[in-house]
PDB file of N, CA and C in Angstrom:
ATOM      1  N   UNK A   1      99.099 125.878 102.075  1.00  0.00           N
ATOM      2  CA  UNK A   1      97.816 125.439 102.553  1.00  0.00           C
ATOM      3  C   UNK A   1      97.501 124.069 101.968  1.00  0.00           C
ATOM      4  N   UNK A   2      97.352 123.284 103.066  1.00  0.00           N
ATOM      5  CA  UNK A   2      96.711 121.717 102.565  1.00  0.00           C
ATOM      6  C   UNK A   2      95.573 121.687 102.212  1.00  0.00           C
ATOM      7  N   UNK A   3      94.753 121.255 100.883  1.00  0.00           N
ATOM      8  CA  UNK A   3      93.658 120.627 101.177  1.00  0.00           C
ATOM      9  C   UNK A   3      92.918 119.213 101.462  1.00  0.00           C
ATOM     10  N   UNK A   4      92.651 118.997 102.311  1.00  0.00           N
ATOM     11  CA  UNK A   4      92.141 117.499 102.580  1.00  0.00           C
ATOM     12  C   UNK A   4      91.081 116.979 102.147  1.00  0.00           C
ATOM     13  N   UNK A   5      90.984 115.992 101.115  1.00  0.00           N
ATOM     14  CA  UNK A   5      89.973 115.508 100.397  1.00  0.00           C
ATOM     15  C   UNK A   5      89.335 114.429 100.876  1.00  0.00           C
ATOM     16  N   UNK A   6      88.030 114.195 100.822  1.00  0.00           N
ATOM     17  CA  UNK A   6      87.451 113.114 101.537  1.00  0.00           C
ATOM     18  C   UNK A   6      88.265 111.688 100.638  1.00  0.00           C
ATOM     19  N   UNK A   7      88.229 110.611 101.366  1.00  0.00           N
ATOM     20  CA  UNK A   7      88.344 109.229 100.704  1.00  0.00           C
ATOM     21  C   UNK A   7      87.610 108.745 100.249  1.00  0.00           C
ATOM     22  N   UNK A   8      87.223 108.455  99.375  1.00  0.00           N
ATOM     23  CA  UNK A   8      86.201 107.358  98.568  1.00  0.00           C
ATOM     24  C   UNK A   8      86.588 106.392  99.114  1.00  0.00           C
ATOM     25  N   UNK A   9      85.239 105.422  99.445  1.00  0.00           N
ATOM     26  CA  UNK A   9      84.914 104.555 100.410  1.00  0.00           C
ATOM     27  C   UNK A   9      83.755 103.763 100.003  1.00  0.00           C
ATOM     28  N   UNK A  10      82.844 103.654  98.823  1.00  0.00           N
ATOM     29  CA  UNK A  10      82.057 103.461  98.461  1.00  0.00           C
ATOM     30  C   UNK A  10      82.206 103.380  96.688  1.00  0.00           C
ATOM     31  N   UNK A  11      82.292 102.608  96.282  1.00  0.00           N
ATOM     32  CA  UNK A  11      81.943 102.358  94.643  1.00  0.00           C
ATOM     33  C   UNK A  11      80.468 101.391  94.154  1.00  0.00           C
ATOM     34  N   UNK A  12      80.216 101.477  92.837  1.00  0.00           N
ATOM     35  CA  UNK A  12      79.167 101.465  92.547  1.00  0.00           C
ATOM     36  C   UNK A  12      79.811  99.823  91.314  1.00  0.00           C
ATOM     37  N   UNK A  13      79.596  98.508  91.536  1.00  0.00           N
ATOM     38  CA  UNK A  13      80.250  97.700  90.784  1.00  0.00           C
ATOM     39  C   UNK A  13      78.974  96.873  89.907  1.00  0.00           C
ATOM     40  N   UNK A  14      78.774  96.822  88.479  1.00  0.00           N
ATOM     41  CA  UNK A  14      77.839  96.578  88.083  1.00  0.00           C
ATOM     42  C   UNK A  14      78.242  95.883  86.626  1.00  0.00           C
ATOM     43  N   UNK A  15      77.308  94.407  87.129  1.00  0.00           N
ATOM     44  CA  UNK A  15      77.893  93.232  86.002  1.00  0.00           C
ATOM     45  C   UNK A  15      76.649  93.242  85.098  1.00  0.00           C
ATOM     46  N   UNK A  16      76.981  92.858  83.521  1.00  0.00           N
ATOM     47  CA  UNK A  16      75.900  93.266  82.753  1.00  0.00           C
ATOM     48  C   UNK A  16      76.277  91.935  81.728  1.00  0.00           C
ATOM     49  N   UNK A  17      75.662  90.785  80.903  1.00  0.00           N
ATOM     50  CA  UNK A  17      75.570  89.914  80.190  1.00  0.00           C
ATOM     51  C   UNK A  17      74.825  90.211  79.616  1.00  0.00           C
ATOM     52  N   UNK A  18      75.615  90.282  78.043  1.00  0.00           N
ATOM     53  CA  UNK A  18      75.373  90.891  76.975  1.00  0.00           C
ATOM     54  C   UNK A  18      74.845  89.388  75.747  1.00  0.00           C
ATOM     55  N   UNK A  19      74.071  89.368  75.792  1.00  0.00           N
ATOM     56  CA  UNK A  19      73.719  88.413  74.727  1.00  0.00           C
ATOM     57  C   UNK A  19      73.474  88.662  73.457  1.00  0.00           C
ATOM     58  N   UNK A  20      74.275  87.829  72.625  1.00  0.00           N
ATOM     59  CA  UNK A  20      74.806  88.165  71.398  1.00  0.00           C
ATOM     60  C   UNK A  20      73.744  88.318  70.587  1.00  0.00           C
ATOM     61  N   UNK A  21      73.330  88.860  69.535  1.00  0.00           N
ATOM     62  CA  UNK A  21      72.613  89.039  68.216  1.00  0.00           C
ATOM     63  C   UNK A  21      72.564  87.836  67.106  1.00  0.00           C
ATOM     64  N   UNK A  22      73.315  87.763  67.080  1.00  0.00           N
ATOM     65  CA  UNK A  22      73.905  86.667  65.862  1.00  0.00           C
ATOM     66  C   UNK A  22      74.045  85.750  66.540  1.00  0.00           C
ATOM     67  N   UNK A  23      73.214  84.345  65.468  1.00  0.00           N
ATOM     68  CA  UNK A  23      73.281  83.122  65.704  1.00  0.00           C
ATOM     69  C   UNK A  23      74.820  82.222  65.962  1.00  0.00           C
ATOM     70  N   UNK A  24      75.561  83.331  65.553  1.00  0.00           N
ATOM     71  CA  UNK A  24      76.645  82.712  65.009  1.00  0.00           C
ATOM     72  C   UNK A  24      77.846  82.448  66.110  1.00  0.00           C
ATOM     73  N   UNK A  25      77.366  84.065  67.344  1.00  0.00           N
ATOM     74  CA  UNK A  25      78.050  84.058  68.236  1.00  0.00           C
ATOM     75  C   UNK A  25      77.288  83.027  69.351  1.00  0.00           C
ATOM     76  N   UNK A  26      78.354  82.203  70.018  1.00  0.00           N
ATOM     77  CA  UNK A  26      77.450  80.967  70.649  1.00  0.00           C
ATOM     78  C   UNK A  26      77.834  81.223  72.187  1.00  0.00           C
ATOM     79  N   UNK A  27      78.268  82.185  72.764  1.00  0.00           N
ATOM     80  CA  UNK A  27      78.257  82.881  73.950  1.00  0.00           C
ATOM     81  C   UNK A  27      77.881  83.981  74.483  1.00  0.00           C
ATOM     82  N   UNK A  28      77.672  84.581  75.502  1.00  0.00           N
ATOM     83  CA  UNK A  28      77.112  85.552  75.958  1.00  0.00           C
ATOM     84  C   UNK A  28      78.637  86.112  76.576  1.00  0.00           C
ATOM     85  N   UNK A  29      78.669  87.652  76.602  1.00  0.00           N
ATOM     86  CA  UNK A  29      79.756  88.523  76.647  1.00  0.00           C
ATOM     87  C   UNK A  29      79.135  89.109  78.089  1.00  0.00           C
ATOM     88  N   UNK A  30      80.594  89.049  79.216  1.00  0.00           N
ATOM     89  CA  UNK A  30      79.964  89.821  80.719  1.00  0.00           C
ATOM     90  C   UNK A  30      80.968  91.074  80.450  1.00  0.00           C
ATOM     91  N   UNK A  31      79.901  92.003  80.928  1.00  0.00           N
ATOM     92  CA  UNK A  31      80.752  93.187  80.829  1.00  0.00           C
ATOM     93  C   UNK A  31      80.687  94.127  81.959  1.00  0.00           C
ATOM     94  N   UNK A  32      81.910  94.656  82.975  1.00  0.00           N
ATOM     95  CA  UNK A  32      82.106  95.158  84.340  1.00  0.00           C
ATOM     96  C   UNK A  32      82.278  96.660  84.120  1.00  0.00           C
ATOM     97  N   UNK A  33      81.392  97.099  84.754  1.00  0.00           N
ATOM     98  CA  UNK A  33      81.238  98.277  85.391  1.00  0.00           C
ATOM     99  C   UNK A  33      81.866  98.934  86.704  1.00  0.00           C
ATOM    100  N   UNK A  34      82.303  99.721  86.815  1.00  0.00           N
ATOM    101  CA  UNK A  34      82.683 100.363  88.111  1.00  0.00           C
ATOM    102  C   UNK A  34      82.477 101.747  88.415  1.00  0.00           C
ATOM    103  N   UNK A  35      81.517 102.441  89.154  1.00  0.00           N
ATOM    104  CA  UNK A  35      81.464 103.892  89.011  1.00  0.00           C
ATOM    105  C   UNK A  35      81.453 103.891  87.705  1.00  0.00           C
ATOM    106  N   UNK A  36      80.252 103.949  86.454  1.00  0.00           N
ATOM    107  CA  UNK A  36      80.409 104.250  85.589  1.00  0.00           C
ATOM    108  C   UNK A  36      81.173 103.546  84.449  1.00  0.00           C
ATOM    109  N   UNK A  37      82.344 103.550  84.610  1.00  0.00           N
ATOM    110  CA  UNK A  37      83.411 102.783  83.872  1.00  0.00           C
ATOM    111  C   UNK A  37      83.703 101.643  83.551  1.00  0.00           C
ATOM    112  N   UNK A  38      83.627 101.210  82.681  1.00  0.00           N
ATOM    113  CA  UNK A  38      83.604 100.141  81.972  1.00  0.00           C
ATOM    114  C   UNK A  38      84.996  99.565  82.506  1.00  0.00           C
ATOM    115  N   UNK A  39      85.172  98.396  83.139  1.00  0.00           N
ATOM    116  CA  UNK A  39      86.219  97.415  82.941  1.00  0.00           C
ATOM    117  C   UNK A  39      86.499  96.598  81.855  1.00  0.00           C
ATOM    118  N   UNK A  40      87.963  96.495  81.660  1.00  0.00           N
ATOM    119  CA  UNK A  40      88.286  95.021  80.356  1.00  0.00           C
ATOM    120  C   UNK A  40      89.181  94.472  80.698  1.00  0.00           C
ATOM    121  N   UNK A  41      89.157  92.875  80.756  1.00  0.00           N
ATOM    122  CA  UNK A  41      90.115  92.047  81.401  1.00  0.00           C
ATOM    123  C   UNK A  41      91.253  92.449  81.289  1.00  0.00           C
ATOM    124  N   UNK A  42      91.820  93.046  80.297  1.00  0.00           N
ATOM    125  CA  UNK A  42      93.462  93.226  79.934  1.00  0.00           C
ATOM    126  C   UNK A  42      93.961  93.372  81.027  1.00  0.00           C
ATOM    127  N   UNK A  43      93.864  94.490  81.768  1.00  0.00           N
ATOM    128  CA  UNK A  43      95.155  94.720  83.022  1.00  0.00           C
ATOM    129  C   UNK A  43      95.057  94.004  83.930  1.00  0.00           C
ATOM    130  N   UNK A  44      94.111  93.079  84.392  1.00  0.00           N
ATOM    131  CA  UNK A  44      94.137  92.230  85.385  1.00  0.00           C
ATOM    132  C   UNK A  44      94.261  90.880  84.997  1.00  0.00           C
ATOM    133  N   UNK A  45      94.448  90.828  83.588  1.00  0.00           N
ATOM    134  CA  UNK A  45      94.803  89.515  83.131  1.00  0.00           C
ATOM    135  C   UNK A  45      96.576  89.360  83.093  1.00  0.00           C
ATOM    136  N   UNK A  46      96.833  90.447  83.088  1.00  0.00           N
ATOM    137  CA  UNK A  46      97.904  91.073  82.843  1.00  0.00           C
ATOM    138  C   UNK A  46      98.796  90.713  84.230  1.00  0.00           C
ATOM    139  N   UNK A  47      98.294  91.193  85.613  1.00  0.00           N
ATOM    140  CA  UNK A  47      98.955  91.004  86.838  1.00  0.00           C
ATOM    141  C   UNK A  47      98.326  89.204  86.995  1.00  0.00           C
ATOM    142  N   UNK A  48      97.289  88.646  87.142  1.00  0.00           N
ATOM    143  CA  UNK A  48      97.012  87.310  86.774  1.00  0.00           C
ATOM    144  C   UNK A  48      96.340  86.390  85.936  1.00  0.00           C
ATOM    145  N   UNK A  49      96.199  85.300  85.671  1.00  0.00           N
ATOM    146  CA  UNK A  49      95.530  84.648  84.632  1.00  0.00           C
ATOM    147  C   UNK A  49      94.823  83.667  85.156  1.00  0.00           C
ATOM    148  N   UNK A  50      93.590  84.277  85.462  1.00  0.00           N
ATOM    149  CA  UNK A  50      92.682  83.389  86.493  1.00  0.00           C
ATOM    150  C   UNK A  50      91.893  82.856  85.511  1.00  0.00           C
ATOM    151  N   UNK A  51      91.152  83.805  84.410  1.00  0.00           N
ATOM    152  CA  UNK A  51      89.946  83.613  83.905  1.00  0.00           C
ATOM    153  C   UNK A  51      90.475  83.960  82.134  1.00  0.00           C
ATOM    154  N   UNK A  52      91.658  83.439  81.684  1.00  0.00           N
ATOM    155  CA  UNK A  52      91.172  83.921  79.910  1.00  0.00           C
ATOM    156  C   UNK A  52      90.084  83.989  78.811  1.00  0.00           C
ATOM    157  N   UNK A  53      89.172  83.707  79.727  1.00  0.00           N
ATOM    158  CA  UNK A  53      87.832  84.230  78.886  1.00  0.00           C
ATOM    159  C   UNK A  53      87.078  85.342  79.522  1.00  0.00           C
ATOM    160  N   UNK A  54      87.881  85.869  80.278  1.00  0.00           N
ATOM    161  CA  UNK A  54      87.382  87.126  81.207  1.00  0.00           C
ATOM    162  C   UNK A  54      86.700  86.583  82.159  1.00  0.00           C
ATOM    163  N   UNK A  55      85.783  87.795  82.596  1.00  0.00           N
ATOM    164  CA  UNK A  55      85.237  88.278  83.419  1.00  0.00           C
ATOM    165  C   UNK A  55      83.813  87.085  83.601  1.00  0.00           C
ATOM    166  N   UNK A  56      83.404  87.045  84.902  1.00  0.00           N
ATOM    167  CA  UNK A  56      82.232  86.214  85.410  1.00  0.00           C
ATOM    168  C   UNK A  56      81.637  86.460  86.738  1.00  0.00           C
ATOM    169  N   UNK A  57      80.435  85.750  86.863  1.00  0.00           N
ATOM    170  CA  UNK A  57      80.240  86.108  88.216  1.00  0.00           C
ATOM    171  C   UNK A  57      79.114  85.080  88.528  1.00  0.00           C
ATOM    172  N   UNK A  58      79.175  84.869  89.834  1.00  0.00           N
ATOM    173  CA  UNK A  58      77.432  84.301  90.208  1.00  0.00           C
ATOM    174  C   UNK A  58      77.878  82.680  90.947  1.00  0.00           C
ATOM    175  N   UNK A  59      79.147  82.366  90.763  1.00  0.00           N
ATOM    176  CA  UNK A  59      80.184  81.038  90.996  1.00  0.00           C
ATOM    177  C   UNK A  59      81.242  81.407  91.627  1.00  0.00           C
ATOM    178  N   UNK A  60      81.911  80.324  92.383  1.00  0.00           N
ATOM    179  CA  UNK A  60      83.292  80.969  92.960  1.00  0.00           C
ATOM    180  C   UNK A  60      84.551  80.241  91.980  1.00  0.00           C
ATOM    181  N   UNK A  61      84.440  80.565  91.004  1.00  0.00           N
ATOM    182  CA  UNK A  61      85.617  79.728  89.994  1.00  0.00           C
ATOM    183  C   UNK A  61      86.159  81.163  89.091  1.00  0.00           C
ATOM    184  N   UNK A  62      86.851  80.757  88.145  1.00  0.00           N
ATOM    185  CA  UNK A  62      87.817  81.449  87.239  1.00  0.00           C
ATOM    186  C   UNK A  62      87.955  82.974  87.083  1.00  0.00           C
ATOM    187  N   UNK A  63      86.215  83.027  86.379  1.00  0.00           N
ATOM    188  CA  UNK A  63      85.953  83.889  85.855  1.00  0.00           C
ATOM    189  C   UNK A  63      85.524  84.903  86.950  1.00  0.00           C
ATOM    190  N   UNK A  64      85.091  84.490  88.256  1.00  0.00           N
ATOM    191  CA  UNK A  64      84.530  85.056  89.448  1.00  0.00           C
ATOM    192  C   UNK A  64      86.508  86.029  90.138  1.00  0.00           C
ATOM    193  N   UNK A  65      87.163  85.146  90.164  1.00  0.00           N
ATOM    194  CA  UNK A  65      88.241  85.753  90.571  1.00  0.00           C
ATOM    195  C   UNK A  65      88.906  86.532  89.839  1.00  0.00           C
ATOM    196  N   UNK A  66      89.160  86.486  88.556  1.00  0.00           N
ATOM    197  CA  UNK A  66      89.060  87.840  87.319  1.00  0.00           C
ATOM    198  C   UNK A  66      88.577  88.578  87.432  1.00  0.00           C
ATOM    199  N   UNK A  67      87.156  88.348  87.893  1.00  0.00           N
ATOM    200  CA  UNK A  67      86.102  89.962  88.284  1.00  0.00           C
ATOM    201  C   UNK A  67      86.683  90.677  89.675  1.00  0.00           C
ATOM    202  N   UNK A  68      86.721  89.788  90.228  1.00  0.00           N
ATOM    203  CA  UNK A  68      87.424  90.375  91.538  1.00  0.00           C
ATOM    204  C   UNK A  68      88.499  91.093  91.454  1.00  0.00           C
ATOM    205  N   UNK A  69      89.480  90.687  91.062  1.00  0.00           N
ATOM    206  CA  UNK A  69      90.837  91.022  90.219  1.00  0.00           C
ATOM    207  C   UNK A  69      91.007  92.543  90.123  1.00  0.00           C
ATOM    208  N   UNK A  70      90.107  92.290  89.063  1.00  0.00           N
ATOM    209  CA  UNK A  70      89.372  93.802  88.272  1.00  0.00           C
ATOM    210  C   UNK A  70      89.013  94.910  88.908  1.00  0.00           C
ATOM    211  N   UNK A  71      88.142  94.856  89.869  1.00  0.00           N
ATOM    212  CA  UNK A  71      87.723  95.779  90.971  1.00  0.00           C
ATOM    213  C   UNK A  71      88.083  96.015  91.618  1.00  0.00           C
ATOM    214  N   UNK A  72      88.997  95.025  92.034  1.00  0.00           N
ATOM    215  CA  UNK A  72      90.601  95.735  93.139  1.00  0.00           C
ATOM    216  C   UNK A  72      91.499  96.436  92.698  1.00  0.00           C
ATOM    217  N   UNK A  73      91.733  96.122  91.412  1.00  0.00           N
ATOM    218  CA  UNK A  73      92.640  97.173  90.131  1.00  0.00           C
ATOM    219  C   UNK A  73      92.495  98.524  90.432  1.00  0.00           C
ATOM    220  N   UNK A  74      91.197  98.393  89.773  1.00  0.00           N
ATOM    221  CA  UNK A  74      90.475  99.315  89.937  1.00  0.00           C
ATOM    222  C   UNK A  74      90.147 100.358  90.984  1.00  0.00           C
ATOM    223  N   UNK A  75      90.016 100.035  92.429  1.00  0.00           N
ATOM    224  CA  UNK A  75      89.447 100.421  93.514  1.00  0.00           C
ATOM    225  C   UNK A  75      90.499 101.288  94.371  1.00  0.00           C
ATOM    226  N   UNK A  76      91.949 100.294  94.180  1.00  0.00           N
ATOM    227  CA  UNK A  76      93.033 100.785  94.921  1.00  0.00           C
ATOM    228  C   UNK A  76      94.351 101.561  94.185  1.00  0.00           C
ATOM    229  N   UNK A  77      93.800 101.407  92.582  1.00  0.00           N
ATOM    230  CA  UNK A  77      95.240 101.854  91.662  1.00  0.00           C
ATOM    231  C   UNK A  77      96.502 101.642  91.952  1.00  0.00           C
ATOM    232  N   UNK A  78      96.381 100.831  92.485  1.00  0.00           N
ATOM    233  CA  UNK A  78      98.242 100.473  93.273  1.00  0.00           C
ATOM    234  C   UNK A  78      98.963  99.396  92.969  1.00  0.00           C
ATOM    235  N   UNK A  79     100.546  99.635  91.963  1.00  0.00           N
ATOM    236  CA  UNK A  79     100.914  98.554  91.725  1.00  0.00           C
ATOM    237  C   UNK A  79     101.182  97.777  93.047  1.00  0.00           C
ATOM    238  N   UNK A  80     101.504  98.004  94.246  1.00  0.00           N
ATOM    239  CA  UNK A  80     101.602  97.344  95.438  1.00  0.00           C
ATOM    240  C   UNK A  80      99.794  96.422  95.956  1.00  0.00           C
ATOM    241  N   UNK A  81      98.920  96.349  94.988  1.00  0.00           N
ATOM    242  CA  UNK A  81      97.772  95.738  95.407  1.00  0.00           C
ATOM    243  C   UNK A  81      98.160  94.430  94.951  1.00  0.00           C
ATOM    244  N   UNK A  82      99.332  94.301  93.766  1.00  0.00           N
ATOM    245  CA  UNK A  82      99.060  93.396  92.546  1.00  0.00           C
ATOM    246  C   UNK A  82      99.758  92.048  93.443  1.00  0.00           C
ATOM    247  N   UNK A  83     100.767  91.967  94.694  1.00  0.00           N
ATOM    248  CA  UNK A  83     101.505  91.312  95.050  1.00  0.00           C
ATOM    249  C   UNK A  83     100.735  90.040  95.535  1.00  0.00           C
ATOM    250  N   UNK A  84      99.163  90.348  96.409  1.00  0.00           N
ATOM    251  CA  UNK A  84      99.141  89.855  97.420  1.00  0.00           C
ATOM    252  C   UNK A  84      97.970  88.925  96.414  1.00  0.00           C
ATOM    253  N   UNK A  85      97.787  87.507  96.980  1.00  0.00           N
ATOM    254  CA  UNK A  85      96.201  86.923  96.163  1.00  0.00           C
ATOM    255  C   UNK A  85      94.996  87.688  96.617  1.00  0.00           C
ATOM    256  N   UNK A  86      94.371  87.163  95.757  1.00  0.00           N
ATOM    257  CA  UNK A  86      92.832  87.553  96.430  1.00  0.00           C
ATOM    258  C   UNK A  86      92.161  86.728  97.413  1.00  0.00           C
ATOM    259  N   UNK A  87      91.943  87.335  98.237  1.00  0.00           N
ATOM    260  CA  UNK A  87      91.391  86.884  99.748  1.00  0.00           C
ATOM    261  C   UNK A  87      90.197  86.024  99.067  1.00  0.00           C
ATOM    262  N   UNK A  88      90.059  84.898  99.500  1.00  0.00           N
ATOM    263  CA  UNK A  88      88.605  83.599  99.162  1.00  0.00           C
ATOM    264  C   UNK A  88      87.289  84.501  99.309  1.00  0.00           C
ATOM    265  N   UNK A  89      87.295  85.485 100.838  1.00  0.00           N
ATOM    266  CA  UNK A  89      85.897  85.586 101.299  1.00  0.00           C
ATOM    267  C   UNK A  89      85.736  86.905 100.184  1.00  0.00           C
ATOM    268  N   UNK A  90      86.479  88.049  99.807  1.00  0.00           N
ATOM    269  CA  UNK A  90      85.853  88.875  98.954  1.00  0.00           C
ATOM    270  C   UNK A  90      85.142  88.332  97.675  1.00  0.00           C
ATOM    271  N   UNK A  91      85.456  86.746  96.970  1.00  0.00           N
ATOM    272  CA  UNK A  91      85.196  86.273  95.860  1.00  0.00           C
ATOM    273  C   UNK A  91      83.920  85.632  96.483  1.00  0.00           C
ATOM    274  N   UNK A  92      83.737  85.530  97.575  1.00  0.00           N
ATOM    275  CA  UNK A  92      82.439  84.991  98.009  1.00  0.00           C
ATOM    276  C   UNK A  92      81.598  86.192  98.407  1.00  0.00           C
ATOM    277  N   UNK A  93      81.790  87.083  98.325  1.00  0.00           N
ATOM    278  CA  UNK A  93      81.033  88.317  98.404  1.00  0.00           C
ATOM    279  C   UNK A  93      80.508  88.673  97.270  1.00  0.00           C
ATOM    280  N   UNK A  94      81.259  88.851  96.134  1.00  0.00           N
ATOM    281  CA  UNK A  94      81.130  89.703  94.889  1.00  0.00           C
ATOM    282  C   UNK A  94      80.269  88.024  94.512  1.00  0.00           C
ATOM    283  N   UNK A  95      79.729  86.730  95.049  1.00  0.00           N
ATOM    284  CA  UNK A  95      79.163  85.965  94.337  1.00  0.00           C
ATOM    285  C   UNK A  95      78.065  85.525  95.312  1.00  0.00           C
ATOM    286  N   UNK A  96      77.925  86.303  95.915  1.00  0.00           N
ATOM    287  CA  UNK A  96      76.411  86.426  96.702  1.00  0.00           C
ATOM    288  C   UNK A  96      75.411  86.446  96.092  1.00  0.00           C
ATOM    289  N   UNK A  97      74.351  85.990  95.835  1.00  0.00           N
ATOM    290  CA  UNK A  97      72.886  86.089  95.283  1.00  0.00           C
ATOM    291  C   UNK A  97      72.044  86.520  95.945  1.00  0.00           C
ATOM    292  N   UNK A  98      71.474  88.059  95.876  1.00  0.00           N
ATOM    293  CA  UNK A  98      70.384  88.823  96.733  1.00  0.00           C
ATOM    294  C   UNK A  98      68.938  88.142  97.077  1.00  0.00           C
TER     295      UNK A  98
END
């Protein structure tokens, strides 16, 4: 007996800038969410090296295509996602301003 499971089709992607405490730290830390789950650049820095200061958003540059990166990692689990670039218009999506 098969059971057939619905597809997830819908995720929940949520960027959060963390501003530091200490005078000392002189940047603000972005930190990616997905369904819950915390993203960290490693594995998508790993398949490319768009952004070595991680993750960004709100621009279509470095750190914007790292985030993207990330959520496709993420979204599709497939080393066969890692081959292809990232399409321009999804990085202009994920940098839409509501």
């Amino acid at each position: 007996m098969t059971i057939n499971r619905p597809i997830k089709t819908t995720f929940a992607a949520v960027g959060v800038t963390a501003i530091p405490d200490s005078a000392a730290a002189q940047t603000a830390c972005e930190r990616l969410y997905v369904d819950g789950v915390e993203l960290l650049p490693g594995p998508s820095l790993a398949v490319r090296n768009h952004s070595p200061s991680g993750f960004a958003w709100g621009y279509s540059g470095s750190g914007a295509a790292q985030t993207a990166l990330a959520i496709c990692l993420h979204i599709f689990q497939s080393p066969a996602f890692k081959a292809p670039p990232l399409p321009s218009a999804f990085i202009r999506i994920l940098n839409r301003r509501s």
